[in-house]
PDB file of N, CA and C in Angstrom:
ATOM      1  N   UNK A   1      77.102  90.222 105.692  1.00  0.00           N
ATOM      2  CA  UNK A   1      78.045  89.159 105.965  1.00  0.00           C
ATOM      3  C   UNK A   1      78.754  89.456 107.285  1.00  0.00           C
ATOM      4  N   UNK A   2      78.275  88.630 108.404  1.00  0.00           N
ATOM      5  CA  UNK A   2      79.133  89.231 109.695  1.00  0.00           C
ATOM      6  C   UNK A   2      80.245  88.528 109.847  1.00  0.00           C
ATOM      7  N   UNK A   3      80.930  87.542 109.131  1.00  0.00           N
ATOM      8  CA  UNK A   3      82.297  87.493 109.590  1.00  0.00           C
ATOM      9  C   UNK A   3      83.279  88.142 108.839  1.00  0.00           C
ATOM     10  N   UNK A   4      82.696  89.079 107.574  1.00  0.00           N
ATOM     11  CA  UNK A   4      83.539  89.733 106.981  1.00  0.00           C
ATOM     12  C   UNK A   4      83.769  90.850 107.425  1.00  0.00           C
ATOM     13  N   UNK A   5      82.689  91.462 108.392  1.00  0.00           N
ATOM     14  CA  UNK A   5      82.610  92.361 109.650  1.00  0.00           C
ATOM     15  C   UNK A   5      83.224  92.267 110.749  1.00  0.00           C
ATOM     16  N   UNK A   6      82.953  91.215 110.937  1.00  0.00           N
ATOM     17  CA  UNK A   6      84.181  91.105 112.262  1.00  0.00           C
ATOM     18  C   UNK A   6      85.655  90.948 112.164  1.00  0.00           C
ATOM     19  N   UNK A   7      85.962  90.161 110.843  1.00  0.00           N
ATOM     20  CA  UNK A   7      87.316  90.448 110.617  1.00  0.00           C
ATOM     21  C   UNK A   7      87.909  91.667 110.261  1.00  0.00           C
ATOM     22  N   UNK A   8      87.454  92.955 110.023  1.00  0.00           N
ATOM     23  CA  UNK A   8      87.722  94.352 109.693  1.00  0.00           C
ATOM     24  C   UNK A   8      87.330  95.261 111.145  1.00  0.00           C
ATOM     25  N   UNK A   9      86.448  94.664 111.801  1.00  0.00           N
ATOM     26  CA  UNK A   9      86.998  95.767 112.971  1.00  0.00           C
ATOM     27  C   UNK A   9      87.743  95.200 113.626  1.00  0.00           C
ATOM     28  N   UNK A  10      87.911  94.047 113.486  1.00  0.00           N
ATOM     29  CA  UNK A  10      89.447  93.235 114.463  1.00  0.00           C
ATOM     30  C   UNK A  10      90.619  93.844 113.790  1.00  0.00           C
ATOM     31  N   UNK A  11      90.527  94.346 112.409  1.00  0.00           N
ATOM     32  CA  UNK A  11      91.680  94.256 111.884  1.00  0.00           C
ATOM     33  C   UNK A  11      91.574  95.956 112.392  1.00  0.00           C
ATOM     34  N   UNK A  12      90.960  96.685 112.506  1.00  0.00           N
ATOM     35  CA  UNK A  12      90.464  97.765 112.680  1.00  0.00           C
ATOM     36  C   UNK A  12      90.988  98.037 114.697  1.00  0.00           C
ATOM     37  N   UNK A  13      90.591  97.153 115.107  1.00  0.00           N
ATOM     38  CA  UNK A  13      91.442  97.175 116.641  1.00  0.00           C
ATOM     39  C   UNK A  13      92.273  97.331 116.372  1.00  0.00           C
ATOM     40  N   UNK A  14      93.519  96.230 115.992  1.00  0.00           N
ATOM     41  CA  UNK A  14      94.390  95.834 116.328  1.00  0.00           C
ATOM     42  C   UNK A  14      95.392  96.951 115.938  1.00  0.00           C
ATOM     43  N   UNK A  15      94.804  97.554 114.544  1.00  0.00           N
ATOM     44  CA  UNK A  15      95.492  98.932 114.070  1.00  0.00           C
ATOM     45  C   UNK A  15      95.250  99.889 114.859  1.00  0.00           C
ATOM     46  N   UNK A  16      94.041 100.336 115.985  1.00  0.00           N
ATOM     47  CA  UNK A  16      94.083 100.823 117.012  1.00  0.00           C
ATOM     48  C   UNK A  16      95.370 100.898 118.197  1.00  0.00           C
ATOM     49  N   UNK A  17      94.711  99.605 118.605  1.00  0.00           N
ATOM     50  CA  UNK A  17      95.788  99.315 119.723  1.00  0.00           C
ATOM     51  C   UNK A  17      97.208  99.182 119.566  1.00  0.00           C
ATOM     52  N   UNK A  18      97.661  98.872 117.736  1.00  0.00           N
ATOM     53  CA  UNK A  18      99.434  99.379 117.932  1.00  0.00           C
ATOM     54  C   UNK A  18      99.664 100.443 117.581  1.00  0.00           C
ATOM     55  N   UNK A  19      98.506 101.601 117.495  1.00  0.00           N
ATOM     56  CA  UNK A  19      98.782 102.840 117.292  1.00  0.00           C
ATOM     57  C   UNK A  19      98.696 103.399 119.016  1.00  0.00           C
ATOM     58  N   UNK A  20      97.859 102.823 119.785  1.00  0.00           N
ATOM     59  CA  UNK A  20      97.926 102.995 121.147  1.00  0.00           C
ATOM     60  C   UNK A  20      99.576 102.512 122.070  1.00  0.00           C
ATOM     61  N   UNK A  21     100.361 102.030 121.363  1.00  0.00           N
ATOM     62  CA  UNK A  21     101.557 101.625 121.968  1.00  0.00           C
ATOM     63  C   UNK A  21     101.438 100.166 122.874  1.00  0.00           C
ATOM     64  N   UNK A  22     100.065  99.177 122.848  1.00  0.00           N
ATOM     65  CA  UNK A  22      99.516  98.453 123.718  1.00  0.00           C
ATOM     66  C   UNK A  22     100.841  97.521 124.161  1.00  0.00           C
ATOM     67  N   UNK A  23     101.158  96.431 124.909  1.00  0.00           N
ATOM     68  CA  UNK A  23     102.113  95.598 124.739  1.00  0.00           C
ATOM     69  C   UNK A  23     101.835  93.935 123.661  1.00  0.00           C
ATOM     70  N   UNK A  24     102.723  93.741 123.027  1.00  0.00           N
ATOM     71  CA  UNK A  24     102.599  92.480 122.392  1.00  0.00           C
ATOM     72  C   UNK A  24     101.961  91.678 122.437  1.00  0.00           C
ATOM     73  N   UNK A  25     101.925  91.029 123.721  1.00  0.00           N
ATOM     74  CA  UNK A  25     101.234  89.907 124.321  1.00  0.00           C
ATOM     75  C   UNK A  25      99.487  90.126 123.631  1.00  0.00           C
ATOM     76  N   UNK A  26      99.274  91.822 124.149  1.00  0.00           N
ATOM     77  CA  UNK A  26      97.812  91.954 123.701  1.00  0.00           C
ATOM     78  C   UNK A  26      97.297  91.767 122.319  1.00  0.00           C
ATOM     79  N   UNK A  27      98.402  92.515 121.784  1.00  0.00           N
ATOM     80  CA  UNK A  27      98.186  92.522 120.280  1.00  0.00           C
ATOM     81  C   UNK A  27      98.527  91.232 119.652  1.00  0.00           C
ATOM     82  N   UNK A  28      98.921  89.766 120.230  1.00  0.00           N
ATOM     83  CA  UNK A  28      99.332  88.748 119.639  1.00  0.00           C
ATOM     84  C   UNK A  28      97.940  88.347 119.965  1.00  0.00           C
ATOM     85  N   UNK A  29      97.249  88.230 121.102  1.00  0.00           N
ATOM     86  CA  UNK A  29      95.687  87.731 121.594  1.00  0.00           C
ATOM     87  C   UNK A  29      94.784  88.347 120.116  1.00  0.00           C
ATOM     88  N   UNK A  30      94.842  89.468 119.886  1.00  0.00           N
ATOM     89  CA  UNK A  30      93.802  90.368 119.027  1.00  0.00           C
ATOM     90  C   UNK A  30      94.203  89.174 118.012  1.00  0.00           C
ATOM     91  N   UNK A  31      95.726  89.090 117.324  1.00  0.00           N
ATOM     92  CA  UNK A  31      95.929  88.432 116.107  1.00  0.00           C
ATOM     93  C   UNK A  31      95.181  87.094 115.593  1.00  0.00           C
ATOM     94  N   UNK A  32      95.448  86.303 117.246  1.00  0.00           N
ATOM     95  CA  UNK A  32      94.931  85.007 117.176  1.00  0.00           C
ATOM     96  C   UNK A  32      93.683  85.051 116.934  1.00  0.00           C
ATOM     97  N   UNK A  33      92.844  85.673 117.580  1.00  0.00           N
ATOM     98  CA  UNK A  33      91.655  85.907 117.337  1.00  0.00           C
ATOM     99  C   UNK A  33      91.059  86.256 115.728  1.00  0.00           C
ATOM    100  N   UNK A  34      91.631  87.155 115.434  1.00  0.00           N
ATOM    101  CA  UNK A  34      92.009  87.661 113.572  1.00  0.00           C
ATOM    102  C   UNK A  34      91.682  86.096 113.311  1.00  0.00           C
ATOM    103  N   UNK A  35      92.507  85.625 113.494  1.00  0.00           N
ATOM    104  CA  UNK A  35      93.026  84.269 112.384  1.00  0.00           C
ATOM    105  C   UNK A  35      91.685  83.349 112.354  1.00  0.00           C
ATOM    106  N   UNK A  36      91.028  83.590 114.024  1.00  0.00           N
ATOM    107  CA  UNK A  36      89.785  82.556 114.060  1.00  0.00           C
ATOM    108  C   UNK A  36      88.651  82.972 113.046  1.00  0.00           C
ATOM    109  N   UNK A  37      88.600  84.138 113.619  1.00  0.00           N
ATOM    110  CA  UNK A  37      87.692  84.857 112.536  1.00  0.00           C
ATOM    111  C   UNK A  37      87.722  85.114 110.969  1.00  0.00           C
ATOM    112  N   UNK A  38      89.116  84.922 110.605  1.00  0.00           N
ATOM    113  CA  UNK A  38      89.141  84.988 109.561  1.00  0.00           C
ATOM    114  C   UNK A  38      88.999  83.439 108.873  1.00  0.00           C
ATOM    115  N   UNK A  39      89.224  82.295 109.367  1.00  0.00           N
ATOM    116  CA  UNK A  39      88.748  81.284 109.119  1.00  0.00           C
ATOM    117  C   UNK A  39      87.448  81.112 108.913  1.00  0.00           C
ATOM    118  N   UNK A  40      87.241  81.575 110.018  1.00  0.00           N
ATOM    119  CA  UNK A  40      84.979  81.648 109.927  1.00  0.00           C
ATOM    120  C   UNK A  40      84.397  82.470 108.905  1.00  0.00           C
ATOM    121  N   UNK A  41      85.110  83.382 108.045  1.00  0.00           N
ATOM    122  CA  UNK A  41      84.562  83.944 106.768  1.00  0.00           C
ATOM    123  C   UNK A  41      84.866  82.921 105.565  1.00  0.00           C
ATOM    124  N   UNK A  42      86.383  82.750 105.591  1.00  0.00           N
ATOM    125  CA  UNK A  42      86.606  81.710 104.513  1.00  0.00           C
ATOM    126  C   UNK A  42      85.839  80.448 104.150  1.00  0.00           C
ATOM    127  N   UNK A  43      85.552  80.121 105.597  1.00  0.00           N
ATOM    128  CA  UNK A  43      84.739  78.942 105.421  1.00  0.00           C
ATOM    129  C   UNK A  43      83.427  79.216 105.198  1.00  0.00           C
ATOM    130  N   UNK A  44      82.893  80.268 105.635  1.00  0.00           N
ATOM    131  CA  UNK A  44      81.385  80.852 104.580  1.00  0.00           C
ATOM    132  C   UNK A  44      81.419  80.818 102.990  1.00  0.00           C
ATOM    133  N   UNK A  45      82.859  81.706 102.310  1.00  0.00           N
ATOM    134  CA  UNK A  45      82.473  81.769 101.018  1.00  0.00           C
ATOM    135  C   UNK A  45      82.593  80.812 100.185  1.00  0.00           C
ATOM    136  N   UNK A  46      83.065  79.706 100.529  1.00  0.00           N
ATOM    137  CA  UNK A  46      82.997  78.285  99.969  1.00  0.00           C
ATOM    138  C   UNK A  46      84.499  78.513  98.665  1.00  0.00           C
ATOM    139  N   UNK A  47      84.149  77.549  97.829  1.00  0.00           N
ATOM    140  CA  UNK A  47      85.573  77.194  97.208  1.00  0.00           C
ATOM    141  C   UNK A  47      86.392  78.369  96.716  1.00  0.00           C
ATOM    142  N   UNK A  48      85.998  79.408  96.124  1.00  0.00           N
ATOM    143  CA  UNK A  48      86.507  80.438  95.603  1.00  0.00           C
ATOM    144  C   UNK A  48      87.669  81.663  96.389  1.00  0.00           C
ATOM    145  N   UNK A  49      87.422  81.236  97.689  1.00  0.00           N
ATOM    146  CA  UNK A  49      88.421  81.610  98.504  1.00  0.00           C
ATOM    147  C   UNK A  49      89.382  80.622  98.813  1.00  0.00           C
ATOM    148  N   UNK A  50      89.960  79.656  98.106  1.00  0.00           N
ATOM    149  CA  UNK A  50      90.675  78.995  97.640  1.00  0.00           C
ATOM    150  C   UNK A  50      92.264  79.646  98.566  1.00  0.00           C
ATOM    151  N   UNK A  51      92.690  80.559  97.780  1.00  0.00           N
ATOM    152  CA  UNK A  51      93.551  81.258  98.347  1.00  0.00           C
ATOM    153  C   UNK A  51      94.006  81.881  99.097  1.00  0.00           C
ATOM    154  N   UNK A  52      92.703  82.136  99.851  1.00  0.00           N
ATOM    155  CA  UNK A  52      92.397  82.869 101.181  1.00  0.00           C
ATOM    156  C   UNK A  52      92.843  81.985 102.441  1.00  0.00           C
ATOM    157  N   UNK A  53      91.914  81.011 101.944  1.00  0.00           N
ATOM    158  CA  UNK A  53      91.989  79.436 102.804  1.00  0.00           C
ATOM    159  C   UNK A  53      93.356  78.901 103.060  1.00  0.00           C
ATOM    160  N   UNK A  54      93.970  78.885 101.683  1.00  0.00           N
ATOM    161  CA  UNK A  54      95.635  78.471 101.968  1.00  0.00           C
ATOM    162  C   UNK A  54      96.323  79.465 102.764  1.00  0.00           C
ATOM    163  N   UNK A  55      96.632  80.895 102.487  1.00  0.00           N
ATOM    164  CA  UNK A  55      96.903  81.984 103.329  1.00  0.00           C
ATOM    165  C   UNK A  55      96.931  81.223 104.428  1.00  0.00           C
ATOM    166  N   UNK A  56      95.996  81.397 105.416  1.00  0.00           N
ATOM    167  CA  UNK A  56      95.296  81.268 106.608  1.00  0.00           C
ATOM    168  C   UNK A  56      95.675  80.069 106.944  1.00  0.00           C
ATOM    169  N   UNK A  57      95.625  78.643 106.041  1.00  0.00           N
ATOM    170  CA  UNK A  57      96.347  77.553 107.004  1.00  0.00           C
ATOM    171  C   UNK A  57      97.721  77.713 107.045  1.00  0.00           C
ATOM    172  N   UNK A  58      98.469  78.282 106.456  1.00  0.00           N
ATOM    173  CA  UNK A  58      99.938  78.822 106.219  1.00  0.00           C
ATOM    174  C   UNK A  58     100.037  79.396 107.854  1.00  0.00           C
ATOM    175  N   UNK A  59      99.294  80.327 107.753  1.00  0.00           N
ATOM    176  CA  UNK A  59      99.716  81.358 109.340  1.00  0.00           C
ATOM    177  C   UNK A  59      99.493  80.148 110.581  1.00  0.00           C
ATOM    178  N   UNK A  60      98.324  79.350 110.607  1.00  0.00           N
ATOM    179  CA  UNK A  60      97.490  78.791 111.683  1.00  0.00           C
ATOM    180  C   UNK A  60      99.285  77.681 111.991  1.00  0.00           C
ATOM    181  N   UNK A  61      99.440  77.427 110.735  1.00  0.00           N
ATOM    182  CA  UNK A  61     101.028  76.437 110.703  1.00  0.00           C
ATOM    183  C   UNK A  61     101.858  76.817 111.463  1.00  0.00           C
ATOM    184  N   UNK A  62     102.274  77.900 111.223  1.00  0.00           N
ATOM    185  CA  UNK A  62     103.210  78.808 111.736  1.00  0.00           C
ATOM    186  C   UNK A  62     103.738  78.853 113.085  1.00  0.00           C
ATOM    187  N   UNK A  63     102.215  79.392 113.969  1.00  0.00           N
ATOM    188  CA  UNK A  63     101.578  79.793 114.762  1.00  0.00           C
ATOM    189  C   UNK A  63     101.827  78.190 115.910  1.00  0.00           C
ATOM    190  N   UNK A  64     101.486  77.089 115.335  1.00  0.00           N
ATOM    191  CA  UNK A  64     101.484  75.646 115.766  1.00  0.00           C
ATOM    192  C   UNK A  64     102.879  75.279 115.709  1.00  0.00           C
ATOM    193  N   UNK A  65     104.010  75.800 114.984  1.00  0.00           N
ATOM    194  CA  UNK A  65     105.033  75.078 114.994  1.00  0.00           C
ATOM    195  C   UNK A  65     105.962  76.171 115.899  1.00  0.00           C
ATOM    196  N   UNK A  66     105.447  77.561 116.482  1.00  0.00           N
ATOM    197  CA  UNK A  66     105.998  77.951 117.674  1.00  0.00           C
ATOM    198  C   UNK A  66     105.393  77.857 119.118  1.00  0.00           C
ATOM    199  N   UNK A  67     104.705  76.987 118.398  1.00  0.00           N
ATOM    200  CA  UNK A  67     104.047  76.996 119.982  1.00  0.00           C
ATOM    201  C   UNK A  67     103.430  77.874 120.416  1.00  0.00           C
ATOM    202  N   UNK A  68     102.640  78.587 119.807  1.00  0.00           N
ATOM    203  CA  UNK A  68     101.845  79.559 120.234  1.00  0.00           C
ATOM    204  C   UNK A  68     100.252  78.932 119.715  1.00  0.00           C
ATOM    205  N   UNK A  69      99.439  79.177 120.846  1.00  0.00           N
ATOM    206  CA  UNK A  69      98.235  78.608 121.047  1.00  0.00           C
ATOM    207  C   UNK A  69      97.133  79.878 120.050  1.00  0.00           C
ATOM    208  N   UNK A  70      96.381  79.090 119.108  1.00  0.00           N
ATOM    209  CA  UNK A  70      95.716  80.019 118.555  1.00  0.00           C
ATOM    210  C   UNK A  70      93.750  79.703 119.392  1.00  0.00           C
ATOM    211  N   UNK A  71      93.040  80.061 119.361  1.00  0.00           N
ATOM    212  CA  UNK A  71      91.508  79.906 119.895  1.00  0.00           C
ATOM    213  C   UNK A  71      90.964  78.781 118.976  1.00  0.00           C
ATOM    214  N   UNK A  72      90.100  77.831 119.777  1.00  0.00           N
ATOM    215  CA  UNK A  72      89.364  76.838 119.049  1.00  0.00           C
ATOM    216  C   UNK A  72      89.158  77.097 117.840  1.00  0.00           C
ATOM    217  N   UNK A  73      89.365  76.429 116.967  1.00  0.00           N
ATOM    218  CA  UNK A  73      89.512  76.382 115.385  1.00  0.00           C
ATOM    219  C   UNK A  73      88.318  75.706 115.109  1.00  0.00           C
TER     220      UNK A  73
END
């Protein structure tokens, strides 16, 4: 399953890079990215990630109501 792969070494960076001291900005890019990717698994496992799915439009909300730009959805 590669988007369940890619969402774990992203999540796997990002725990990198704030153990590296990186600045925000970078680690908010890694996040957004997280979020794309983690959409692109949810939407593989079909209904049963139900909860996953809500999670994730919760954040994508969030994310839209500060004005912060997340990557093509």
């Amino acid at each position: 399953m590669d988007e369940a792969r890619a969402v774990l070494e992203r999540v796997a960076r990002i725990e990198e890079l704030e153990r590296a001291g990186v600045a925000a900005a970078e680690l908010l890019h890694e996040v957004r990215a997280l979020l794309v990717e983690a959409e692109a698994w949810v939407r593989c496992d079909g209904p049963e990630t139900e909860g996953a799915r809500a999670a994730l439009e919760r954040c994508l909300e969030a994310l839209d109501r500060r004005g912060v730009p997340v990557h093509a959805r």
